[in-house]
PDB file of N, CA and C in Angstrom:
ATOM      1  N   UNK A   1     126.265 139.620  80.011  1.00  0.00           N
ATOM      2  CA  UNK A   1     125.687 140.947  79.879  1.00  0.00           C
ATOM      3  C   UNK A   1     124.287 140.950  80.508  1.00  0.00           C
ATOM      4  N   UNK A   2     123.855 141.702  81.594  1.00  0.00           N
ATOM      5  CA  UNK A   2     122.928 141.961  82.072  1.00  0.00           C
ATOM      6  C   UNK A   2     121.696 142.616  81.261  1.00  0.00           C
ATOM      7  N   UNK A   3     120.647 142.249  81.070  1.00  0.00           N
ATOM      8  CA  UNK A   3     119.778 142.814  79.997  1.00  0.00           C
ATOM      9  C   UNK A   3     119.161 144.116  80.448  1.00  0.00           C
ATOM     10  N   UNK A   4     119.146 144.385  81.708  1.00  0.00           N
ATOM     11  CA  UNK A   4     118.272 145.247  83.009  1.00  0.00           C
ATOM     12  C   UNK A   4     119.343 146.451  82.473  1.00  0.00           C
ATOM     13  N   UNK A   5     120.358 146.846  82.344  1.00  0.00           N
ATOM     14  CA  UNK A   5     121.188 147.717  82.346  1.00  0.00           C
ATOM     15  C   UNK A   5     121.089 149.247  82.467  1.00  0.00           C
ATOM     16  N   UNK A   6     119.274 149.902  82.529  1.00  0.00           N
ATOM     17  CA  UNK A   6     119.744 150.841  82.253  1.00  0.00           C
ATOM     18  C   UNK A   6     118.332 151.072  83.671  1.00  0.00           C
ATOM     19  N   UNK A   7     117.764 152.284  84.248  1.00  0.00           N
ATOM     20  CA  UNK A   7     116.791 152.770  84.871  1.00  0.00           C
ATOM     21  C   UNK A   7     115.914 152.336  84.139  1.00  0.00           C
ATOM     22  N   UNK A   8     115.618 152.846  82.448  1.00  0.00           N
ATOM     23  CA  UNK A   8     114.550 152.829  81.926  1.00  0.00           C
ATOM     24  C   UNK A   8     114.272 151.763  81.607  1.00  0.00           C
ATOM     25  N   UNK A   9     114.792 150.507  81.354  1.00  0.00           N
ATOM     26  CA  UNK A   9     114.945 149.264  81.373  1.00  0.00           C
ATOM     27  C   UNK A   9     113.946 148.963  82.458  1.00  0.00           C
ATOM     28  N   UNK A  10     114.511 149.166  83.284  1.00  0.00           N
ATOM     29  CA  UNK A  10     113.745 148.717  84.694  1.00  0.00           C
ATOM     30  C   UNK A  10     112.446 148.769  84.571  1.00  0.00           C
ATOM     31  N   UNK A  11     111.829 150.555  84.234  1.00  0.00           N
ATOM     32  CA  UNK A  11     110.701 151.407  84.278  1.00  0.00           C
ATOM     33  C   UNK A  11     109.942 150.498  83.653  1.00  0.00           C
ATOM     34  N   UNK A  12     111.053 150.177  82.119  1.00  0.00           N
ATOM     35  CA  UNK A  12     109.931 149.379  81.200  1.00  0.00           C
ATOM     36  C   UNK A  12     108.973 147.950  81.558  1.00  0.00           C
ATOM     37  N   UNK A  13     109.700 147.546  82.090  1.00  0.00           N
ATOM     38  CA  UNK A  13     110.032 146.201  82.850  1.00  0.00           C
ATOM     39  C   UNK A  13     108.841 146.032  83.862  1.00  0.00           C
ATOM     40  N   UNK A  14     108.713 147.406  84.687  1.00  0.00           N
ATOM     41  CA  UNK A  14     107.756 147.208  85.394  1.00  0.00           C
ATOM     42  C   UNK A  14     106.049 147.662  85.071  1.00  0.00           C
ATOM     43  N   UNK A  15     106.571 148.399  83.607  1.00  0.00           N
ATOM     44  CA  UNK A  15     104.679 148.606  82.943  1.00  0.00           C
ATOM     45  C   UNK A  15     104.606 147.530  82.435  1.00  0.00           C
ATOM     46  N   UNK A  16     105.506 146.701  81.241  1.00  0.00           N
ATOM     47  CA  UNK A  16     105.121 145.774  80.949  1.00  0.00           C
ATOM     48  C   UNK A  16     104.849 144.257  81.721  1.00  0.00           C
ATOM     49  N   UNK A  17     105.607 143.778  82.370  1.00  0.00           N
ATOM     50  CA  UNK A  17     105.368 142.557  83.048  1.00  0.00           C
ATOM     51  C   UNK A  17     104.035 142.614  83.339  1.00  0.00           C
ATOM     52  N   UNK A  18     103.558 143.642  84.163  1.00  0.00           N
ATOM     53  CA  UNK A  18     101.921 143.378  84.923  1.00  0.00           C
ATOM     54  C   UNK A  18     101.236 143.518  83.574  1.00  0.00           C
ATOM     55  N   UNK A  19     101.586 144.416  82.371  1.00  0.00           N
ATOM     56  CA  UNK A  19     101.014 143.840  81.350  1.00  0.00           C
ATOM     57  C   UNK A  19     100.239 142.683  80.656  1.00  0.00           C
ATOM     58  N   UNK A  20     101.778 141.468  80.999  1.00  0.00           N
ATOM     59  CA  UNK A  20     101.704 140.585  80.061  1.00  0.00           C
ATOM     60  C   UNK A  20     100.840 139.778  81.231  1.00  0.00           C
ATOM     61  N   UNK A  21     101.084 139.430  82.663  1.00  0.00           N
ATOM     62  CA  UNK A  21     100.587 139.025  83.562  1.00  0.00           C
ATOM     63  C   UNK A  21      98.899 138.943  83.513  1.00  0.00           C
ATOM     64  N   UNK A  22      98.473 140.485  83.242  1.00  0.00           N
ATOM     65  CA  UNK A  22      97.061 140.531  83.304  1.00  0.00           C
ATOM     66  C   UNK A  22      96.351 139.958  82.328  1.00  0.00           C
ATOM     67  N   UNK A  23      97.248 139.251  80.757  1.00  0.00           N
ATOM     68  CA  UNK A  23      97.034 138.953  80.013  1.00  0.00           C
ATOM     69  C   UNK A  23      96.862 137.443  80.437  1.00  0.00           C
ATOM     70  N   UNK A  24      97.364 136.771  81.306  1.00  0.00           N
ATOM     71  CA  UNK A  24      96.754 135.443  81.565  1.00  0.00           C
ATOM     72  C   UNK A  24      98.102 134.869  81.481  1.00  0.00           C
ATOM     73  N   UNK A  25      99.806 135.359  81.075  1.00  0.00           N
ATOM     74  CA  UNK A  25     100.728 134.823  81.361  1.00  0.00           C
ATOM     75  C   UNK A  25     101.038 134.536  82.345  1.00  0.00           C
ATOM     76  N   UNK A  26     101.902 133.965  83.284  1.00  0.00           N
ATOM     77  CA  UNK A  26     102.631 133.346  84.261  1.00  0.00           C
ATOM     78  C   UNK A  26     103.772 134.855  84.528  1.00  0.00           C
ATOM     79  N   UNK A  27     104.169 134.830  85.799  1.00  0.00           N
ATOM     80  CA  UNK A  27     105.320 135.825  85.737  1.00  0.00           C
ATOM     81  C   UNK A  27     106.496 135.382  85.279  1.00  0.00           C
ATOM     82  N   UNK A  28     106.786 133.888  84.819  1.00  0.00           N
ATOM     83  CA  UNK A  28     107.911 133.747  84.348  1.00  0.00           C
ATOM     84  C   UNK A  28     108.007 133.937  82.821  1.00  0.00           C
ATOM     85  N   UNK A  29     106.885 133.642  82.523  1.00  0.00           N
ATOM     86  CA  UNK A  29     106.414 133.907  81.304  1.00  0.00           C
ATOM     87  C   UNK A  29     106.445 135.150  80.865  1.00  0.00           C
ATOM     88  N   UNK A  30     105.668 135.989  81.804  1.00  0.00           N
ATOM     89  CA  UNK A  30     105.545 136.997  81.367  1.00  0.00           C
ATOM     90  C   UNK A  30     107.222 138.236  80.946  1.00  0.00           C
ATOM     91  N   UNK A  31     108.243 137.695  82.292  1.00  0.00           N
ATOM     92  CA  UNK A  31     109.504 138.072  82.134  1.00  0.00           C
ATOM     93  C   UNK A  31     110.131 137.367  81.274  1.00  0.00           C
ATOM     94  N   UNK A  32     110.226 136.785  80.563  1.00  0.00           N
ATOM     95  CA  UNK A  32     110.531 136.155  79.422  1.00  0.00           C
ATOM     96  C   UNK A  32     110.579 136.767  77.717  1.00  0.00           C
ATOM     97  N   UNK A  33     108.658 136.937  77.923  1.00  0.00           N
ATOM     98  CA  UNK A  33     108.784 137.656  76.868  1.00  0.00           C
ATOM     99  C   UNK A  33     109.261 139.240  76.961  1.00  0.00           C
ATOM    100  N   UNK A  34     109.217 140.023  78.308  1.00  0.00           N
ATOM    101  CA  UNK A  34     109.302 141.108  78.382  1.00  0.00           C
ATOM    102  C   UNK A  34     110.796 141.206  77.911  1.00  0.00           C
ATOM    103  N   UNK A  35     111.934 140.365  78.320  1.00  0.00           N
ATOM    104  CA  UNK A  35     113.363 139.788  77.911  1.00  0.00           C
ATOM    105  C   UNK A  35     113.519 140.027  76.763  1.00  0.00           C
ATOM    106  N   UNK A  36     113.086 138.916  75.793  1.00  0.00           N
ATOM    107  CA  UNK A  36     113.136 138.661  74.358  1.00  0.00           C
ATOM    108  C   UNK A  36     112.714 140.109  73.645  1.00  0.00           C
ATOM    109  N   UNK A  37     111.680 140.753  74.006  1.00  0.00           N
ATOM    110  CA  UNK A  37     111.433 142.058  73.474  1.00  0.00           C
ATOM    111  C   UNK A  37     112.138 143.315  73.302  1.00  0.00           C
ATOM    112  N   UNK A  38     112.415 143.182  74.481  1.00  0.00           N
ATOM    113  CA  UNK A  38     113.767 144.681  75.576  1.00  0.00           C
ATOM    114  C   UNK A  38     115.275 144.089  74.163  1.00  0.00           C
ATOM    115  N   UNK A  39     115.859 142.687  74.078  1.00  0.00           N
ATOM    116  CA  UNK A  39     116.635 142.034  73.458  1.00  0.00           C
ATOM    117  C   UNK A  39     116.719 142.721  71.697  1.00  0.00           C
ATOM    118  N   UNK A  40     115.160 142.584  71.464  1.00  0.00           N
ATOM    119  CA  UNK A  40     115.010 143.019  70.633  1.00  0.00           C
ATOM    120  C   UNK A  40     115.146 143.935  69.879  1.00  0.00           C
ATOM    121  N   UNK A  41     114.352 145.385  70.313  1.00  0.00           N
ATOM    122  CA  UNK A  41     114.465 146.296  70.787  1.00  0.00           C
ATOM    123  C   UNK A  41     115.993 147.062  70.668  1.00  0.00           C
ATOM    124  N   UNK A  42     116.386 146.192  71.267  1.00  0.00           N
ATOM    125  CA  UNK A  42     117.932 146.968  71.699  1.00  0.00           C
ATOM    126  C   UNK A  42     119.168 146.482  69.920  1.00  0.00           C
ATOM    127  N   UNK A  43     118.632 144.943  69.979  1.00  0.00           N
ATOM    128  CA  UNK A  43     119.218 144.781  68.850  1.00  0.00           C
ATOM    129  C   UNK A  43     119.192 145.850  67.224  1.00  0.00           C
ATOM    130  N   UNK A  44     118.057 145.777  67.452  1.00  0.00           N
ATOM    131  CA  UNK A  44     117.216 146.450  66.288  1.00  0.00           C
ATOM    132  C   UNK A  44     117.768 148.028  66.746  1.00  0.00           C
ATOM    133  N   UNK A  45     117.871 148.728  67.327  1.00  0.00           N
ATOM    134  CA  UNK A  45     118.627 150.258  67.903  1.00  0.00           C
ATOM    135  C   UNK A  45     119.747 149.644  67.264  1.00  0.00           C
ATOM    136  N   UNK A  46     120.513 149.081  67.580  1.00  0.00           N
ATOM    137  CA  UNK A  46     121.910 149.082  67.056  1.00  0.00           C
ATOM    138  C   UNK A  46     121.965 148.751  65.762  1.00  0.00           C
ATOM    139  N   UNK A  47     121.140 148.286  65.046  1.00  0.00           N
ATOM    140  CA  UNK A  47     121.249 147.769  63.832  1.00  0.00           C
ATOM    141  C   UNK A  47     120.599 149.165  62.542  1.00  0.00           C
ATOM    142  N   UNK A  48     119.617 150.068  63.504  1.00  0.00           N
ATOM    143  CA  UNK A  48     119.618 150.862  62.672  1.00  0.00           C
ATOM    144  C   UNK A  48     120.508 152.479  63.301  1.00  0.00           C
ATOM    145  N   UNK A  49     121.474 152.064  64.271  1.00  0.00           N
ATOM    146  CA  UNK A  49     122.385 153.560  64.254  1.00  0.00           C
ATOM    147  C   UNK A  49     121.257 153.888  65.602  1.00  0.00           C
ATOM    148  N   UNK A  50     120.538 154.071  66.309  1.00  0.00           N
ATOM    149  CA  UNK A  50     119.444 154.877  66.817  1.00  0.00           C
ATOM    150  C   UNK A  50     120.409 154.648  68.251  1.00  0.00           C
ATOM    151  N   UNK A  51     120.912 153.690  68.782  1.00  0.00           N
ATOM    152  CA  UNK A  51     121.872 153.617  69.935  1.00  0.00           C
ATOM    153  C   UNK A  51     122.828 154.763  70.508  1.00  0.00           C
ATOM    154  N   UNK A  52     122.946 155.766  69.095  1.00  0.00           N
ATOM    155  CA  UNK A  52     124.162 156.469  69.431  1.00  0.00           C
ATOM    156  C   UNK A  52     123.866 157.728  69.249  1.00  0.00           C
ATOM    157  N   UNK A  53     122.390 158.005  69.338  1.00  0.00           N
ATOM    158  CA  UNK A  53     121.987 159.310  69.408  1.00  0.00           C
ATOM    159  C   UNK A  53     122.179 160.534  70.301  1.00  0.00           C
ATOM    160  N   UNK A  54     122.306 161.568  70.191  1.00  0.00           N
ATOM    161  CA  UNK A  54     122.653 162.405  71.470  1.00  0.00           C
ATOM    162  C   UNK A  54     121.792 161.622  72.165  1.00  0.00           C
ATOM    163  N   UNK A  55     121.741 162.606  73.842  1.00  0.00           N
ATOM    164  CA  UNK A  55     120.994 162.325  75.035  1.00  0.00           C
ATOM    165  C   UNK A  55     120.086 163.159  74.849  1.00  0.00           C
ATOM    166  N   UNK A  56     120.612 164.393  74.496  1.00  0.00           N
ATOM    167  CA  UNK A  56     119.010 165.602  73.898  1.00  0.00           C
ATOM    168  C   UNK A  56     118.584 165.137  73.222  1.00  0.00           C
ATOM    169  N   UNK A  57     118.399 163.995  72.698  1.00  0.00           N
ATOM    170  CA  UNK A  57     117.511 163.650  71.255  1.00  0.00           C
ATOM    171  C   UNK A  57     116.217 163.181  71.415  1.00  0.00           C
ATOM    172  N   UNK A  58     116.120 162.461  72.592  1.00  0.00           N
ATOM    173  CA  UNK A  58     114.582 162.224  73.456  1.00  0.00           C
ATOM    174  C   UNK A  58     113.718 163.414  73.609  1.00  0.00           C
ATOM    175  N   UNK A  59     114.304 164.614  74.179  1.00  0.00           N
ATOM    176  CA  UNK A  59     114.171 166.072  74.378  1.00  0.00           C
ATOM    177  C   UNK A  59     113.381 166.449  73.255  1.00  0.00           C
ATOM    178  N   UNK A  60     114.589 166.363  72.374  1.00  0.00           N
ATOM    179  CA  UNK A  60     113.886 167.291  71.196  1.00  0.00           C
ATOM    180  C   UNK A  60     112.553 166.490  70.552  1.00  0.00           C
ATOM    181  N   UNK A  61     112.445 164.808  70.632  1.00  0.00           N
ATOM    182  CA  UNK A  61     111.115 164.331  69.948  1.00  0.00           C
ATOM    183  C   UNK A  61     109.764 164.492  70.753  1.00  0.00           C
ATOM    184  N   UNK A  62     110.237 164.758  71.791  1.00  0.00           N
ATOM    185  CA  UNK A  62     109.382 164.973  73.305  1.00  0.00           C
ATOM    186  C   UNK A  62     108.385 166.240  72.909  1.00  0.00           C
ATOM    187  N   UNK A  63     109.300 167.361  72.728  1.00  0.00           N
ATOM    188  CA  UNK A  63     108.936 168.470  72.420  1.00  0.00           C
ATOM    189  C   UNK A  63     108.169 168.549  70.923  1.00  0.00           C
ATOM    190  N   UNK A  64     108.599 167.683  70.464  1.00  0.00           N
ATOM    191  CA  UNK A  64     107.976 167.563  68.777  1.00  0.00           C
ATOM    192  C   UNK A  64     106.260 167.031  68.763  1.00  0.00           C
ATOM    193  N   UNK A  65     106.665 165.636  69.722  1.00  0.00           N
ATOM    194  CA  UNK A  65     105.074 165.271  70.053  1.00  0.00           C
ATOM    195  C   UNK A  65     104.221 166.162  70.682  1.00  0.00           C
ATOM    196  N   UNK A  66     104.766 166.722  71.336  1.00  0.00           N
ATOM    197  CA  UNK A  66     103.786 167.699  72.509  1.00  0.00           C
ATOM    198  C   UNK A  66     103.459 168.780  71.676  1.00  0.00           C
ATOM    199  N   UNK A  67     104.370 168.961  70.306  1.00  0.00           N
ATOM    200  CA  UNK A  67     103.187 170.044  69.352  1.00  0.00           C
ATOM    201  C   UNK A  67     102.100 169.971  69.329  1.00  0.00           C
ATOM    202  N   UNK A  68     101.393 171.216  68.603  1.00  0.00           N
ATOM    203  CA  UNK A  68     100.090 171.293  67.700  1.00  0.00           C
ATOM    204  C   UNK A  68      99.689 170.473  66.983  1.00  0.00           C
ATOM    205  N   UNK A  69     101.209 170.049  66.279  1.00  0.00           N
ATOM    206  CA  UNK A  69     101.007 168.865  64.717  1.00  0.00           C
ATOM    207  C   UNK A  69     100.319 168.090  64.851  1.00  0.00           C
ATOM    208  N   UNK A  70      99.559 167.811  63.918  1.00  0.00           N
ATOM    209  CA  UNK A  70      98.338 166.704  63.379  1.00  0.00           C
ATOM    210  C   UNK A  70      99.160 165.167  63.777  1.00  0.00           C
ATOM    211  N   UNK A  71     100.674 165.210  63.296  1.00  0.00           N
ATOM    212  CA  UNK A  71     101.264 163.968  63.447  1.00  0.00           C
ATOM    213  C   UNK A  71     101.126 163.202  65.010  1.00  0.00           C
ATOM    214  N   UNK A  72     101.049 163.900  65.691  1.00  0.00           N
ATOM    215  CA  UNK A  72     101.004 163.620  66.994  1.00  0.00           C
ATOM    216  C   UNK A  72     100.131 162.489  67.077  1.00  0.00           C
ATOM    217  N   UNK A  73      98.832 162.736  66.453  1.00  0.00           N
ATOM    218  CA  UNK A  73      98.035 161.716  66.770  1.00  0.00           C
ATOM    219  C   UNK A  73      98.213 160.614  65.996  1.00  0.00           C
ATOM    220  N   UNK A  74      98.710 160.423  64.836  1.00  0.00           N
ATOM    221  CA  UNK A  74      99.234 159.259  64.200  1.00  0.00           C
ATOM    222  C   UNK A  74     100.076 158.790  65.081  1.00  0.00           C
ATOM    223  N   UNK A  75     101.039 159.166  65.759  1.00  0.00           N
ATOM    224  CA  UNK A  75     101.999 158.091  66.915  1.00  0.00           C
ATOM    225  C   UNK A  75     101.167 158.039  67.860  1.00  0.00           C
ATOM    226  N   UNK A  76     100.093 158.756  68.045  1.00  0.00           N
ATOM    227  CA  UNK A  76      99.476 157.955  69.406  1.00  0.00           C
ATOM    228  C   UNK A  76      98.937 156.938  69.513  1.00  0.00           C
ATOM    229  N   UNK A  77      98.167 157.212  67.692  1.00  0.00           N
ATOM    230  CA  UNK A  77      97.272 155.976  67.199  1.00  0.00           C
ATOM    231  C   UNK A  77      97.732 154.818  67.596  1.00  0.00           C
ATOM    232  N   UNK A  78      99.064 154.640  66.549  1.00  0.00           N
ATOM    233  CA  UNK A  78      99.985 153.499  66.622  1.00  0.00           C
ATOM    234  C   UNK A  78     100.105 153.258  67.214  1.00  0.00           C
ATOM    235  N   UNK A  79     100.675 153.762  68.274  1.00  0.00           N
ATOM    236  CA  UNK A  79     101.074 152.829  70.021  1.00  0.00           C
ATOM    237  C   UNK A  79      99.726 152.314  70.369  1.00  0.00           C
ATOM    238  N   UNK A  80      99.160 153.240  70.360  1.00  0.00           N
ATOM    239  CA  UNK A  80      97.806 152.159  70.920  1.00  0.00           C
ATOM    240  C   UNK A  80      96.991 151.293  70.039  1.00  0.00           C
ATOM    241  N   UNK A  81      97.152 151.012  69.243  1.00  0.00           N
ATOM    242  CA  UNK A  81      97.458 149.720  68.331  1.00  0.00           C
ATOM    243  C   UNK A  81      98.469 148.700  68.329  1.00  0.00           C
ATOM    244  N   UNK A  82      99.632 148.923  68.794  1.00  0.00           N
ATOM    245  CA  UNK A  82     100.263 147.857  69.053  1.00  0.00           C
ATOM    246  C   UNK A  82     100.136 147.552  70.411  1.00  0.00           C
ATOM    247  N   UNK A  83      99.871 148.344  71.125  1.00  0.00           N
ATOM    248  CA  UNK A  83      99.712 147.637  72.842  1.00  0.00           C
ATOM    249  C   UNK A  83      98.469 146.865  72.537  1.00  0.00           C
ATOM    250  N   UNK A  84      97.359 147.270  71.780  1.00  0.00           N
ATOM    251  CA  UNK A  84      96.099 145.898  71.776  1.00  0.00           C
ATOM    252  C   UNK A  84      96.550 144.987  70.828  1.00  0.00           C
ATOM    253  N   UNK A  85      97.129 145.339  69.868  1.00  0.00           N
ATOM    254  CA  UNK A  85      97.863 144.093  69.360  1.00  0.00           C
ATOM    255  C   UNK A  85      98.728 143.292  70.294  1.00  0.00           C
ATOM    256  N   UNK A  86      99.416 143.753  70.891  1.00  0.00           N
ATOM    257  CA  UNK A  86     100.496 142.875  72.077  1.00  0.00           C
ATOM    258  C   UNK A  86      99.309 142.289  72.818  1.00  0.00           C
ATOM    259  N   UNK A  87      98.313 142.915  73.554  1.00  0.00           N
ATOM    260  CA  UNK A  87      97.221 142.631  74.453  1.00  0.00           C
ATOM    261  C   UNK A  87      96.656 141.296  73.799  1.00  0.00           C
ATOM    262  N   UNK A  88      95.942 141.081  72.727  1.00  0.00           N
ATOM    263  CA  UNK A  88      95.169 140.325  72.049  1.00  0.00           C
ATOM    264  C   UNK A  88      96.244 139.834  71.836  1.00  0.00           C
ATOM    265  N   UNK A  89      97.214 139.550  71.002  1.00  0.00           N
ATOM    266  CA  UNK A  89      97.977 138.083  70.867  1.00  0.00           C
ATOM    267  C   UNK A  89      98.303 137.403  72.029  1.00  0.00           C
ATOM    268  N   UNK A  90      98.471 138.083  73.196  1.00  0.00           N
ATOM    269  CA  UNK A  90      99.283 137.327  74.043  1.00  0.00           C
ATOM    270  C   UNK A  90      98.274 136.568  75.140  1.00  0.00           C
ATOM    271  N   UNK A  91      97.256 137.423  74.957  1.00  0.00           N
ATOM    272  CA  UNK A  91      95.541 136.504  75.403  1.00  0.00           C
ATOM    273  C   UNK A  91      94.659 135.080  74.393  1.00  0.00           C
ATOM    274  N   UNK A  92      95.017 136.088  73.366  1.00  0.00           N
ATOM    275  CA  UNK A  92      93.770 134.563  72.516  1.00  0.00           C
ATOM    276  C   UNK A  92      95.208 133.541  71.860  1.00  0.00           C
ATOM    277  N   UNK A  93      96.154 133.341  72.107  1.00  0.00           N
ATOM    278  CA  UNK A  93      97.121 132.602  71.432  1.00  0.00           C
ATOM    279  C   UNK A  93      98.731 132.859  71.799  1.00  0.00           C
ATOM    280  N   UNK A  94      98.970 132.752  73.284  1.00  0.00           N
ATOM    281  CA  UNK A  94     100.181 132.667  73.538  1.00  0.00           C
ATOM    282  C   UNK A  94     101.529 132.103  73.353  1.00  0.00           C
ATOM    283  N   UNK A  95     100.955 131.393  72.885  1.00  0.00           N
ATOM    284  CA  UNK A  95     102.028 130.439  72.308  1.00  0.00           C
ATOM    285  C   UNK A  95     102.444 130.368  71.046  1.00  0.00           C
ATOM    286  N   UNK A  96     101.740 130.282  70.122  1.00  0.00           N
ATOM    287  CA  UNK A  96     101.917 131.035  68.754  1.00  0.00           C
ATOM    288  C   UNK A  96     102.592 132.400  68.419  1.00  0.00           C
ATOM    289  N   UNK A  97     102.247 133.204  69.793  1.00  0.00           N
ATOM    290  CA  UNK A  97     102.669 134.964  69.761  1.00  0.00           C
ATOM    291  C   UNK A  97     104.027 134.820  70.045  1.00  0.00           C
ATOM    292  N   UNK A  98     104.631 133.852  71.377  1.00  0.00           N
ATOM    293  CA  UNK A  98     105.934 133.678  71.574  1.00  0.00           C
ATOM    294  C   UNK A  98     106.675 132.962  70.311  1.00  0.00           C
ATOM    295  N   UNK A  99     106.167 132.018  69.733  1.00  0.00           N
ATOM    296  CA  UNK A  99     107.004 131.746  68.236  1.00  0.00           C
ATOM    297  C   UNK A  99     107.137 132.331  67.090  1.00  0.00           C
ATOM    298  N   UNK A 100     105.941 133.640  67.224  1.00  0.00           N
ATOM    299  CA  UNK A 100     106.261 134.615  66.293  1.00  0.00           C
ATOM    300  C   UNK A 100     107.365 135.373  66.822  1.00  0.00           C
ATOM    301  N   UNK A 101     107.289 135.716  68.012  1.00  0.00           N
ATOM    302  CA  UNK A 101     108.126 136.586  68.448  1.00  0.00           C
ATOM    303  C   UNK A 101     109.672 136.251  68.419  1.00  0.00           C
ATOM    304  N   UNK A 102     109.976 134.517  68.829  1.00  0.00           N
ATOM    305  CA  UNK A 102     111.002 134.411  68.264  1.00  0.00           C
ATOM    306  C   UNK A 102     111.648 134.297  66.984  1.00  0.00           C
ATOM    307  N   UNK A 103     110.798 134.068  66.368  1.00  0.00           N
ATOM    308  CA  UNK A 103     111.324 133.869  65.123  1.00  0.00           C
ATOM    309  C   UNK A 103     111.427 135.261  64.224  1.00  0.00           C
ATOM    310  N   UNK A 104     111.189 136.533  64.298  1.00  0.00           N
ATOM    311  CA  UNK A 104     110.920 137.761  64.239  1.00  0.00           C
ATOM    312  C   UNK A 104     112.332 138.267  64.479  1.00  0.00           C
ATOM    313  N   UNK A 105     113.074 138.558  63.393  1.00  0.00           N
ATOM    314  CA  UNK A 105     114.331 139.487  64.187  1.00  0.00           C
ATOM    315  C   UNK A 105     114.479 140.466  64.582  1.00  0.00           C
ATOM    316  N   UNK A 106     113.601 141.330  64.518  1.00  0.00           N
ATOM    317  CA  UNK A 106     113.332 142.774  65.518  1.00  0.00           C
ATOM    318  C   UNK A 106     111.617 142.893  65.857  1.00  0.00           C
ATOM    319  N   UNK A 107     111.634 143.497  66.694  1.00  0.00           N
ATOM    320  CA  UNK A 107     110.202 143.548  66.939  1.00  0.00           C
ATOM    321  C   UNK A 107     109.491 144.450  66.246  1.00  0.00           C
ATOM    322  N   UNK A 108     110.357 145.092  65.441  1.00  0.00           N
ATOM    323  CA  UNK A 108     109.874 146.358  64.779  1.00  0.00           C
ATOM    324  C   UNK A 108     109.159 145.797  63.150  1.00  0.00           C
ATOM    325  N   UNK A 109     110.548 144.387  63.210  1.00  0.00           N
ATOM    326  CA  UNK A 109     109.747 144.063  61.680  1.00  0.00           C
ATOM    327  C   UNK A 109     108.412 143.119  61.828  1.00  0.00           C
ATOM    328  N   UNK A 110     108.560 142.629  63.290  1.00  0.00           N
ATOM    329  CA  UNK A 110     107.239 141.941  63.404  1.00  0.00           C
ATOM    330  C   UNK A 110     105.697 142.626  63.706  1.00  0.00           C
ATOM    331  N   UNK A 111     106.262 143.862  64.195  1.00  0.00           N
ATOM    332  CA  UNK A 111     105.126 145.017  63.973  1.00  0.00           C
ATOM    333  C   UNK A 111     104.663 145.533  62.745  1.00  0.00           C
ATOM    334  N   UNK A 112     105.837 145.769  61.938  1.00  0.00           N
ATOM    335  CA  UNK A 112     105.209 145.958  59.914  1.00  0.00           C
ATOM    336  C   UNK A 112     104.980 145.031  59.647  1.00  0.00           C
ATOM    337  N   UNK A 113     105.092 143.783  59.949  1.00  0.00           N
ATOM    338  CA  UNK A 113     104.560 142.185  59.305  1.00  0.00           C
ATOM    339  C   UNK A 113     102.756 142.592  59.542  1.00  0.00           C
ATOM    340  N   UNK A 114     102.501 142.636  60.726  1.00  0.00           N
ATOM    341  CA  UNK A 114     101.323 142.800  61.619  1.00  0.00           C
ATOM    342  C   UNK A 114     100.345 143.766  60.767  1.00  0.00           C
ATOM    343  N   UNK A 115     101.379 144.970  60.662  1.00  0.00           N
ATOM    344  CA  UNK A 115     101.073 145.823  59.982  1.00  0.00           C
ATOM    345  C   UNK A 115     100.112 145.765  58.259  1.00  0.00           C
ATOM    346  N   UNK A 116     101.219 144.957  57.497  1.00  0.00           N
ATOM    347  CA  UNK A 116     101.182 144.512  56.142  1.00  0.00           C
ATOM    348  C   UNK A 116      99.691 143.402  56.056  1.00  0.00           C
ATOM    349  N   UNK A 117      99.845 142.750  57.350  1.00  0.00           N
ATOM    350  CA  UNK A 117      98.415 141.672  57.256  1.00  0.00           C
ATOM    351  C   UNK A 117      97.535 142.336  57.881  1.00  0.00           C
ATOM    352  N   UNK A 118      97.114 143.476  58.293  1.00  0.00           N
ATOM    353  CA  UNK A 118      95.909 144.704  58.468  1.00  0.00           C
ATOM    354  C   UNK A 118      95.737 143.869  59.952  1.00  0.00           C
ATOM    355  N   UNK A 119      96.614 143.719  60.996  1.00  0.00           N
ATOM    356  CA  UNK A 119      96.134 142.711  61.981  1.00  0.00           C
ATOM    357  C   UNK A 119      96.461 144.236  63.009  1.00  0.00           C
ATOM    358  N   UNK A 120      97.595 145.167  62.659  1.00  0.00           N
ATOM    359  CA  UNK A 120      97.224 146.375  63.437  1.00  0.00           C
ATOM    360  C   UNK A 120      97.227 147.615  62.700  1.00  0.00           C
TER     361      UNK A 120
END
């Protein structure tokens, strides 16, 4: 099974790698973890149902963020808290970040772990 499988795959593939790169990884490195993550990611979709959502369903959250709502900025927050969280682990302790990461069965629970220890 090809992990690349989809366009957005790709898209992702190509913000993150120079990501992890600028972070002081290797490009093999850096495609590696971008791998294990995307893996992740995808596992964790299937494990909570989110795989089999309409195709309008992007649409409609699209349109939800781009409200007025106050919530908006709580998901913006977050993302940009976990991208300096991704940023900073994968700079001051790479190697440690990749054994968290494997050992982590979704990336989502290793983000509420992160979360729970006030680290994002």
């Amino acid at each position: 099974m090809r992990i690349f499988s989809s366009s957005i795959d790709k898209k992702l593939k190509n913000i993150y790698v120079p990501k992890f790169i600028s972070n002081g990884n290797t490009l093999s490195d850096s495609k590696k973890i971008f791998r294990r993550l995307l893996r992740l990611a995808k596992k964790e979709s299937r494990l909570e149902g989110t795989s089999h959502l309409p195709k309008n369903y992007g649409n409609f959250l699209l349109k939800q963020s781009l409200s007025k709502d106050k919530t908006k900025n709580i998901i913006e927050e977050l993302r940009n808290r976990v991208n300096a969280y991704i940023e900073k682990r994968s700079k001051t302790d790479p190697e440690e970040y990749k054994k968290e990461i494997e050992k982590s069965t979704t990336f989502n629970s290793l983000v509420r772990q992160e979360i729970g220890k006030g680290n994002i």
